[in-house]
PDB file of N, CA and C in Angstrom:
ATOM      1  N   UNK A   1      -8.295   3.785   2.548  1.00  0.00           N
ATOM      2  CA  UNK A   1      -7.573   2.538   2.685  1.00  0.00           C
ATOM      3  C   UNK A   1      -6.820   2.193   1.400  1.00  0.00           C
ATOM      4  N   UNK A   2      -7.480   2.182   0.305  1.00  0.00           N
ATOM      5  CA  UNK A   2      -6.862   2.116  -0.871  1.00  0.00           C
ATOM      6  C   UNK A   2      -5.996   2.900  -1.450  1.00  0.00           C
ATOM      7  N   UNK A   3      -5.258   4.191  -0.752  1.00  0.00           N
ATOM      8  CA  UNK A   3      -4.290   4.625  -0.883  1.00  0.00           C
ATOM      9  C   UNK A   3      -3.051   4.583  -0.548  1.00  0.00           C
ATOM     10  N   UNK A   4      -3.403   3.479  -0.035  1.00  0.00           N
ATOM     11  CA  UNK A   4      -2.004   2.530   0.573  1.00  0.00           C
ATOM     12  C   UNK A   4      -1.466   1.333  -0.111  1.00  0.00           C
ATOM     13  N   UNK A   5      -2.287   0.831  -1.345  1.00  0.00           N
ATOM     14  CA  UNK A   5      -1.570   0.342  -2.197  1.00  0.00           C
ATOM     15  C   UNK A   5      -0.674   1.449  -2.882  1.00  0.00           C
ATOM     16  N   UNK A   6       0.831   0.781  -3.003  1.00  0.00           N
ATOM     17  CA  UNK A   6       1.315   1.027  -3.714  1.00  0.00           C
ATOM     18  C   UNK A   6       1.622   0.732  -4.783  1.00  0.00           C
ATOM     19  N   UNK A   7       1.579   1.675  -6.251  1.00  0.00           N
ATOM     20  CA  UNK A   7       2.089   0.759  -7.433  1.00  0.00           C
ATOM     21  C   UNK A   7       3.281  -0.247  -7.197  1.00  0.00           C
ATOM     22  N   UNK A   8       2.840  -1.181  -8.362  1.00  0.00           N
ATOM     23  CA  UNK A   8       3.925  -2.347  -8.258  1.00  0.00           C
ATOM     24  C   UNK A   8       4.926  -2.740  -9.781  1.00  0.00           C
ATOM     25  N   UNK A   9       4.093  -1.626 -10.447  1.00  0.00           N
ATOM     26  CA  UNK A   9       4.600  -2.040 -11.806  1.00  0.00           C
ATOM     27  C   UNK A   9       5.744  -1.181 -12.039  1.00  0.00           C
ATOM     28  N   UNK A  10       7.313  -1.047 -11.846  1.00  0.00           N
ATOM     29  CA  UNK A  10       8.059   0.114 -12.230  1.00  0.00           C
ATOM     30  C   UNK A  10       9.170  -0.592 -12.597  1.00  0.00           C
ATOM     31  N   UNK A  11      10.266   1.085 -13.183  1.00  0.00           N
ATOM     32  CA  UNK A  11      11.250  -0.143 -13.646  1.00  0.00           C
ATOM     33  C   UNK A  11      12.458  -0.440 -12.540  1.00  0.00           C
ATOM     34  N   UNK A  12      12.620   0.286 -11.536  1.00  0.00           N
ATOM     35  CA  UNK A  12      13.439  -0.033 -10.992  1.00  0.00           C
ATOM     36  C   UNK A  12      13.644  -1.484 -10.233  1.00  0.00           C
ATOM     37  N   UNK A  13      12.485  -1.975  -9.873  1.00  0.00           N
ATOM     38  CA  UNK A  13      12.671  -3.889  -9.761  1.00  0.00           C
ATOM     39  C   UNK A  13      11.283  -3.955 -10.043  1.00  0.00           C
ATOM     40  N   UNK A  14      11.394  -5.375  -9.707  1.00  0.00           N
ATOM     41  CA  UNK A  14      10.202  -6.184 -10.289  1.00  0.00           C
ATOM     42  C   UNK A  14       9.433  -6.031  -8.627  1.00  0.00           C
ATOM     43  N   UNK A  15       8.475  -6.494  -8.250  1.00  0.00           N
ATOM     44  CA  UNK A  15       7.814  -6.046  -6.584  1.00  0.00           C
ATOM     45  C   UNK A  15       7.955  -7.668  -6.179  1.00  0.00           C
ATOM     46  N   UNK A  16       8.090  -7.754  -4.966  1.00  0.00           N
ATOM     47  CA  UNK A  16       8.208  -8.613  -4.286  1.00  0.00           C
ATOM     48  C   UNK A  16       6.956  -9.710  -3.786  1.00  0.00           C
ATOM     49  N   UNK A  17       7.098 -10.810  -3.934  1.00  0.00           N
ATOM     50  CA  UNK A  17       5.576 -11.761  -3.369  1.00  0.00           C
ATOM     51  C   UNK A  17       4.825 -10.797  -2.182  1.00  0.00           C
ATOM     52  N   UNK A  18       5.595 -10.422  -1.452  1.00  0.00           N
ATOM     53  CA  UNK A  18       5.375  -9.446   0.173  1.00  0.00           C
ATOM     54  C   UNK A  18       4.265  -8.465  -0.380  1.00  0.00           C
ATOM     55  N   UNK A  19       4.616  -7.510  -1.411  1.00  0.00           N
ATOM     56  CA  UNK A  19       4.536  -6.382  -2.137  1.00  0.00           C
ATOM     57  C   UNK A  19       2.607  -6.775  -2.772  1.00  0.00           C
ATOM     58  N   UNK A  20       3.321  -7.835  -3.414  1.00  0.00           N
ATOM     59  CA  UNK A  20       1.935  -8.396  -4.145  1.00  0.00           C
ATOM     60  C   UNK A  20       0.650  -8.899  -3.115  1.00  0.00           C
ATOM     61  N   UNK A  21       1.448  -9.955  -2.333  1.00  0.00           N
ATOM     62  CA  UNK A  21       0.162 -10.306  -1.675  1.00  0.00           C
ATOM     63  C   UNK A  21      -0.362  -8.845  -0.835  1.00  0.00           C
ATOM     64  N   UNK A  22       0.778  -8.011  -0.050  1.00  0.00           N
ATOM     65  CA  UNK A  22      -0.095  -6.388   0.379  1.00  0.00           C
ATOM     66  C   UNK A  22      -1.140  -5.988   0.120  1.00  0.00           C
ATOM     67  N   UNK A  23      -0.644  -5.648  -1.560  1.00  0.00           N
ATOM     68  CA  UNK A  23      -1.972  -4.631  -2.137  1.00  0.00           C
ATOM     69  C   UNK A  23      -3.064  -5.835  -2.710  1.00  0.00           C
ATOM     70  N   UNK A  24      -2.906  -7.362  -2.411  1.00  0.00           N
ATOM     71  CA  UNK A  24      -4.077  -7.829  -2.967  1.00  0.00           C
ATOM     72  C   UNK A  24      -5.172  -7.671  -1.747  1.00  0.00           C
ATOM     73  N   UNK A  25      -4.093  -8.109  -0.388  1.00  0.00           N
ATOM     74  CA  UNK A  25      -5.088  -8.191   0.611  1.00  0.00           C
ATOM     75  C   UNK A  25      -5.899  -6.369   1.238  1.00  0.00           C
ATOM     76  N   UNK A  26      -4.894  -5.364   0.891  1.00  0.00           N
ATOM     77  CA  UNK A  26      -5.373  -3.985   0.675  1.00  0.00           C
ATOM     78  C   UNK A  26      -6.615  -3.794  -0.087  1.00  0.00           C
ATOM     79  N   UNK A  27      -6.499  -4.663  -1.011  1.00  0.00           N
ATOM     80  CA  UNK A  27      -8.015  -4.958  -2.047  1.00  0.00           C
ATOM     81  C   UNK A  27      -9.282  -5.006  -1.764  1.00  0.00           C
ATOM     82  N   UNK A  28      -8.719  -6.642  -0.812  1.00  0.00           N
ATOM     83  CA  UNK A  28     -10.137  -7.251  -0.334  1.00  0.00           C
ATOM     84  C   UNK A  28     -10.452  -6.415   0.473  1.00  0.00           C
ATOM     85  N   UNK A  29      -9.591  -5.985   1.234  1.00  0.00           N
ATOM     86  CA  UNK A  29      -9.904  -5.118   2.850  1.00  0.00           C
ATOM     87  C   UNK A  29     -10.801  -3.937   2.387  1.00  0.00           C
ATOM     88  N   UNK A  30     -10.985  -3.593   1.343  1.00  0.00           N
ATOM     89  CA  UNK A  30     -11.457  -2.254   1.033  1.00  0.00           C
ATOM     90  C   UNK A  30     -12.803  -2.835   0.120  1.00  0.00           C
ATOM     91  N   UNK A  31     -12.995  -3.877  -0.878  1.00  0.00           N
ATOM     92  CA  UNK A  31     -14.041  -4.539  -1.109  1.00  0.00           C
ATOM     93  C   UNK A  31     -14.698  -5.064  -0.461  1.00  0.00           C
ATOM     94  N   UNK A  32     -14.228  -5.620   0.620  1.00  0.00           N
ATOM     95  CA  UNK A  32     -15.332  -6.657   1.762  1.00  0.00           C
ATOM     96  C   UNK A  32     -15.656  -5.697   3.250  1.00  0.00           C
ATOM     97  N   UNK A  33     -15.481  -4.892   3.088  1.00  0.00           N
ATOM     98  CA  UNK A  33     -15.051  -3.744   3.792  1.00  0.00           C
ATOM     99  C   UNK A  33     -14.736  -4.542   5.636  1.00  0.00           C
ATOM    100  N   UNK A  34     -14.197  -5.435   5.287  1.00  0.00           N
ATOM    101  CA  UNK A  34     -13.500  -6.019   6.854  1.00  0.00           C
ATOM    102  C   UNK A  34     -11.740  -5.627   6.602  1.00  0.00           C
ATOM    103  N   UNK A  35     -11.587  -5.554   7.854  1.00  0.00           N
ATOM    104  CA  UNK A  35      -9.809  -5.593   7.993  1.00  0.00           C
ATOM    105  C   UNK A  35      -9.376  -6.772   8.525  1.00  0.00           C
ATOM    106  N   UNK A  36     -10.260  -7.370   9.248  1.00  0.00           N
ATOM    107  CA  UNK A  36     -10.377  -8.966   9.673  1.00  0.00           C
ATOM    108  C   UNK A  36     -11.411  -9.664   9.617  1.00  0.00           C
ATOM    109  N   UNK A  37     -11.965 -10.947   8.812  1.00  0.00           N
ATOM    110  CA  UNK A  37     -13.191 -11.434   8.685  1.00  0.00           C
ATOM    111  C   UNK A  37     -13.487 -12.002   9.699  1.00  0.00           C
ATOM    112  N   UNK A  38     -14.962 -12.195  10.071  1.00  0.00           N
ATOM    113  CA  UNK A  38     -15.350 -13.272  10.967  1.00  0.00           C
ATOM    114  C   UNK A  38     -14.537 -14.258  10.880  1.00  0.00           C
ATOM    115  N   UNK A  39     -14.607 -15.373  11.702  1.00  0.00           N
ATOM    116  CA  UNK A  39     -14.358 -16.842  11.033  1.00  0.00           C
ATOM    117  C   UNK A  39     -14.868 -17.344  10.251  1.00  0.00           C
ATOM    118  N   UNK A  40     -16.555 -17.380  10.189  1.00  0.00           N
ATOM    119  CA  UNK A  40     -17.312 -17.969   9.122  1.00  0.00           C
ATOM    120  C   UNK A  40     -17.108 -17.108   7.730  1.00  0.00           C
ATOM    121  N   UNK A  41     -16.175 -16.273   7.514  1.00  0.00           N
ATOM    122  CA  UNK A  41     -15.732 -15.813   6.020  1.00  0.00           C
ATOM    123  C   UNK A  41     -14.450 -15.523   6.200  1.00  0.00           C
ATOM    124  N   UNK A  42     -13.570 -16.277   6.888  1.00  0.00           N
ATOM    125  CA  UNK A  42     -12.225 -16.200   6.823  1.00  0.00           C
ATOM    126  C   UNK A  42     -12.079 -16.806   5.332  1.00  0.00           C
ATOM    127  N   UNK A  43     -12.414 -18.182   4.915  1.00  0.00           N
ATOM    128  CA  UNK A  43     -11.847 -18.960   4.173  1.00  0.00           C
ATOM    129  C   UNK A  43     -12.242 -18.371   2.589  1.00  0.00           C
ATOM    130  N   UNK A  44     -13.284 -17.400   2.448  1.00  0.00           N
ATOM    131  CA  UNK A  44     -13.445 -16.858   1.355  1.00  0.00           C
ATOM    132  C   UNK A  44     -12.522 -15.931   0.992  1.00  0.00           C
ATOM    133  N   UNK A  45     -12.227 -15.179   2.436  1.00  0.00           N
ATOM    134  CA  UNK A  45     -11.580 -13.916   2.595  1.00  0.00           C
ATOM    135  C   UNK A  45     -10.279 -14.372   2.241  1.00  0.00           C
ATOM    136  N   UNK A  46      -9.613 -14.933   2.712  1.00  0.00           N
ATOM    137  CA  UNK A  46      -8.514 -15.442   2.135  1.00  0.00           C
ATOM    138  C   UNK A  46      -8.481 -16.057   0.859  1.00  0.00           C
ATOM    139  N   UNK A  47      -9.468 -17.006   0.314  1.00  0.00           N
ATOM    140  CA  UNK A  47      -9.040 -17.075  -1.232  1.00  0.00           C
ATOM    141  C   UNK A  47      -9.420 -16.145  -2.209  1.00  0.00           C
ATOM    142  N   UNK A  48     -10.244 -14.764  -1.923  1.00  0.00           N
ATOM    143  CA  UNK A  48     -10.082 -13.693  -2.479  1.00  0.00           C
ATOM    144  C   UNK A  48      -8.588 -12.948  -2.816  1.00  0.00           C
ATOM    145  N   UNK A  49      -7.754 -13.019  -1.464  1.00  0.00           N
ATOM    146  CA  UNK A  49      -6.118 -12.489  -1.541  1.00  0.00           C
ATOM    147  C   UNK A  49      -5.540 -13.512  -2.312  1.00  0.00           C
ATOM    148  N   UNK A  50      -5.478 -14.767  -2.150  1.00  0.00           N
ATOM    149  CA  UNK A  50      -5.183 -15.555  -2.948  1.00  0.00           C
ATOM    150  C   UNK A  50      -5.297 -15.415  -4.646  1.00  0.00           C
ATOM    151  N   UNK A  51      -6.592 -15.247  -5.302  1.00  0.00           N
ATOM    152  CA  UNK A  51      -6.986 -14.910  -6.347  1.00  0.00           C
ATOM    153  C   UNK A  51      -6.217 -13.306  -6.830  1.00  0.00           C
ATOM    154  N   UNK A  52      -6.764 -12.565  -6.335  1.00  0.00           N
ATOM    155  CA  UNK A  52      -6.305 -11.340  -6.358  1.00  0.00           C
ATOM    156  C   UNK A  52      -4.790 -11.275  -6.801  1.00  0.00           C
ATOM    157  N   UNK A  53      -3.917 -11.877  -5.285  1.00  0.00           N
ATOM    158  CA  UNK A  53      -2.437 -12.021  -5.756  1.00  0.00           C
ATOM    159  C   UNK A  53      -1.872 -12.851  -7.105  1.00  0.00           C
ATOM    160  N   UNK A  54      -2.743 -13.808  -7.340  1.00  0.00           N
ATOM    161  CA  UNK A  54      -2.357 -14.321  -8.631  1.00  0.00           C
ATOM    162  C   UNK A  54      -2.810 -13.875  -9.642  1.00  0.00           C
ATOM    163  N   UNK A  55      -4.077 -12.768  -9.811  1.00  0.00           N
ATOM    164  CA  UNK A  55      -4.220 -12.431 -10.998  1.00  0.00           C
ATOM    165  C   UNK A  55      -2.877 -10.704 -11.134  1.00  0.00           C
ATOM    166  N   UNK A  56      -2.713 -10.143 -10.315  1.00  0.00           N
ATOM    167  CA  UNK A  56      -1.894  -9.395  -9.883  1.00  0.00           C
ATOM    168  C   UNK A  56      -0.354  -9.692 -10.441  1.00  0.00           C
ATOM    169  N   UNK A  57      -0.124 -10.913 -10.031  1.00  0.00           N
ATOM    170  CA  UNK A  57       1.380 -11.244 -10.217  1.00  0.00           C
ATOM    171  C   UNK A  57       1.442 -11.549 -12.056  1.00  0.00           C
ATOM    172  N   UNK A  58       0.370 -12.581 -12.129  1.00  0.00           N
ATOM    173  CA  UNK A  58       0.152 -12.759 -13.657  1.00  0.00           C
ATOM    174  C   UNK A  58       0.259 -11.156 -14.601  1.00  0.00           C
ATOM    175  N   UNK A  59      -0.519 -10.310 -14.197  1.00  0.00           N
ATOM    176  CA  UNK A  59      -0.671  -8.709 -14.933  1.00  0.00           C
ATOM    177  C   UNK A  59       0.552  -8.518 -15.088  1.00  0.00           C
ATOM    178  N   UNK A  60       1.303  -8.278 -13.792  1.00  0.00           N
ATOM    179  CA  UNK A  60       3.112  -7.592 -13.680  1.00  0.00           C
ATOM    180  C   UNK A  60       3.627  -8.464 -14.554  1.00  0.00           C
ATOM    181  N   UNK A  61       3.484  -9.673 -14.528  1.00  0.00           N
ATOM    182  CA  UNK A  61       4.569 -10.618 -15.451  1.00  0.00           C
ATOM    183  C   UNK A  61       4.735 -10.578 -17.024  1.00  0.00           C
ATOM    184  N   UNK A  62       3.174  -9.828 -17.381  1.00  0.00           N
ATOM    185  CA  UNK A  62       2.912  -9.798 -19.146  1.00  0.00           C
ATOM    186  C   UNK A  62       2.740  -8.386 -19.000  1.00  0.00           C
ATOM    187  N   UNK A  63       2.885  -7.618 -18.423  1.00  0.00           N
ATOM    188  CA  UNK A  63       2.876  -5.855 -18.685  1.00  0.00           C
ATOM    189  C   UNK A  63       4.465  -5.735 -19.556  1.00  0.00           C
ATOM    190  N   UNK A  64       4.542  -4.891 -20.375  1.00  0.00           N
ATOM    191  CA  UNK A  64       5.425  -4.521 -21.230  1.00  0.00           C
ATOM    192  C   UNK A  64       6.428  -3.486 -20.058  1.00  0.00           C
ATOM    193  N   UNK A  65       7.936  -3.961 -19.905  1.00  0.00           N
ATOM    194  CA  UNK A  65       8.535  -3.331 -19.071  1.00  0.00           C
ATOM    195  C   UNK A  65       8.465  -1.484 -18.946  1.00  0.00           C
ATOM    196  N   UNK A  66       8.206  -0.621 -17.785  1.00  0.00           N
ATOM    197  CA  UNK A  66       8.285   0.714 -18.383  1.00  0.00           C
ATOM    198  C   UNK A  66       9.740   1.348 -18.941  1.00  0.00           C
ATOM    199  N   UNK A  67       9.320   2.632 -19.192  1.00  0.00           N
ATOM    200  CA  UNK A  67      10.967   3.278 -19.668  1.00  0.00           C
ATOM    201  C   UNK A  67      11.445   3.364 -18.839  1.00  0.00           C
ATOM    202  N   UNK A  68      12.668   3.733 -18.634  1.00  0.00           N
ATOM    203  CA  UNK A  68      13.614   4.713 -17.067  1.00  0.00           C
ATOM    204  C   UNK A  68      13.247   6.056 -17.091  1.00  0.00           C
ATOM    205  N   UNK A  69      13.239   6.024 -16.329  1.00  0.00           N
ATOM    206  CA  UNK A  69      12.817   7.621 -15.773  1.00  0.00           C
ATOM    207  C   UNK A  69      13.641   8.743 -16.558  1.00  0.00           C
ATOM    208  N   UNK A  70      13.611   9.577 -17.409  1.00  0.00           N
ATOM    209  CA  UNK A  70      14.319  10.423 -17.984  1.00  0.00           C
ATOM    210  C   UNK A  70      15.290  11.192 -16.391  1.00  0.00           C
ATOM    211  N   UNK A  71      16.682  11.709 -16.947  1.00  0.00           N
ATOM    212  CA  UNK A  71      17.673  12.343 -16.001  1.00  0.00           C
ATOM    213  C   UNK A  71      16.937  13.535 -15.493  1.00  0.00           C
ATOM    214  N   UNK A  72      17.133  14.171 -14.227  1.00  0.00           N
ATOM    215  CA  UNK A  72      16.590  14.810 -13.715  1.00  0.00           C
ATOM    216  C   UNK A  72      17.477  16.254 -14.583  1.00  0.00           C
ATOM    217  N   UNK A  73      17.152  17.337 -14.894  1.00  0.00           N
ATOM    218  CA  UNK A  73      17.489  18.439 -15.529  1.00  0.00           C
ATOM    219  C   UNK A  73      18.661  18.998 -14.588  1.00  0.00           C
ATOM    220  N   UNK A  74      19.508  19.603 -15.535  1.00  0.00           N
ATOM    221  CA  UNK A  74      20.952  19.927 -14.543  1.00  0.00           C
ATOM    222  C   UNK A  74      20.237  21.759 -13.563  1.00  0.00           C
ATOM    223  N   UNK A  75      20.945  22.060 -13.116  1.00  0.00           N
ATOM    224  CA  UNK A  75      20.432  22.386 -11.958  1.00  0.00           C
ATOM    225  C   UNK A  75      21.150  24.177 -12.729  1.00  0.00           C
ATOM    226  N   UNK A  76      19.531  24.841 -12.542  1.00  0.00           N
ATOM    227  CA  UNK A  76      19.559  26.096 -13.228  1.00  0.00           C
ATOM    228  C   UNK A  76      21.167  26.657 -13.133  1.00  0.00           C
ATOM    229  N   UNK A  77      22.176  26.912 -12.140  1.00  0.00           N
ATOM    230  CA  UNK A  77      22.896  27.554 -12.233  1.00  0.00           C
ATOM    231  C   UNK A  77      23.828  26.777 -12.751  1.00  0.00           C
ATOM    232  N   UNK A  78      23.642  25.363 -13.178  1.00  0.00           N
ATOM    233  CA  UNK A  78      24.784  24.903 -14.682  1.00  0.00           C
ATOM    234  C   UNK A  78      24.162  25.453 -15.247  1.00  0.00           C
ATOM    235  N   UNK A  79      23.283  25.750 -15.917  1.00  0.00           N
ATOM    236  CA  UNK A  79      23.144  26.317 -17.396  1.00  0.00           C
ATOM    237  C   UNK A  79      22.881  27.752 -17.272  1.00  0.00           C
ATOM    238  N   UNK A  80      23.202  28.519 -16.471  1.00  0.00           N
ATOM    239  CA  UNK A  80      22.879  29.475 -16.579  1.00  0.00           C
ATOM    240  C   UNK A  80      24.651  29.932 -16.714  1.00  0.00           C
ATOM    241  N   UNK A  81      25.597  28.945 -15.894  1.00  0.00           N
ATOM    242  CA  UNK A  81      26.988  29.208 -15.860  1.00  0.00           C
ATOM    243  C   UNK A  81      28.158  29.625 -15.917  1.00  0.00           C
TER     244      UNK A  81
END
């Protein structure tokens, strides 16, 4: 299950609220090991994603931006040319 978060930290954009709340609720789903809670632990279950997404969004916001991806290498038969 947890291989379905996807990273969120890159440089090509910043990840989306959508993005964030995903892999928080991907989280719980894999810690509480429900994919849907009872009712009588809905309301935990949800302020777990809640928590999660805000400590999540907080991390991305103070992580030091990454590099760009170095250019992909020109293609053997340019340099071989």
């Amino acid at each position: 299950m947890c291989r379905s978060i996807k990273t969120l930290h890159r440089s090509e954009a910043p990840p989306t609220e959508e993005e964030i709340h995903a892999a928080a609720l991907q989280f719980v789903r894999k810690v509480s090991g429900y994919r849907a809670p009872a009712r009588r632990n809905e309301t935990a279950f949800e302020a777990a994603v809640d928590d999660i997404s805000a400590a999540s969004r907080r991390l991305l916001e103070t992580l030091a931006p990454r590099a760009p991806r170095p250019a992909a290498p020109p293609d053997i038969a340019e340099r071989v040319g």
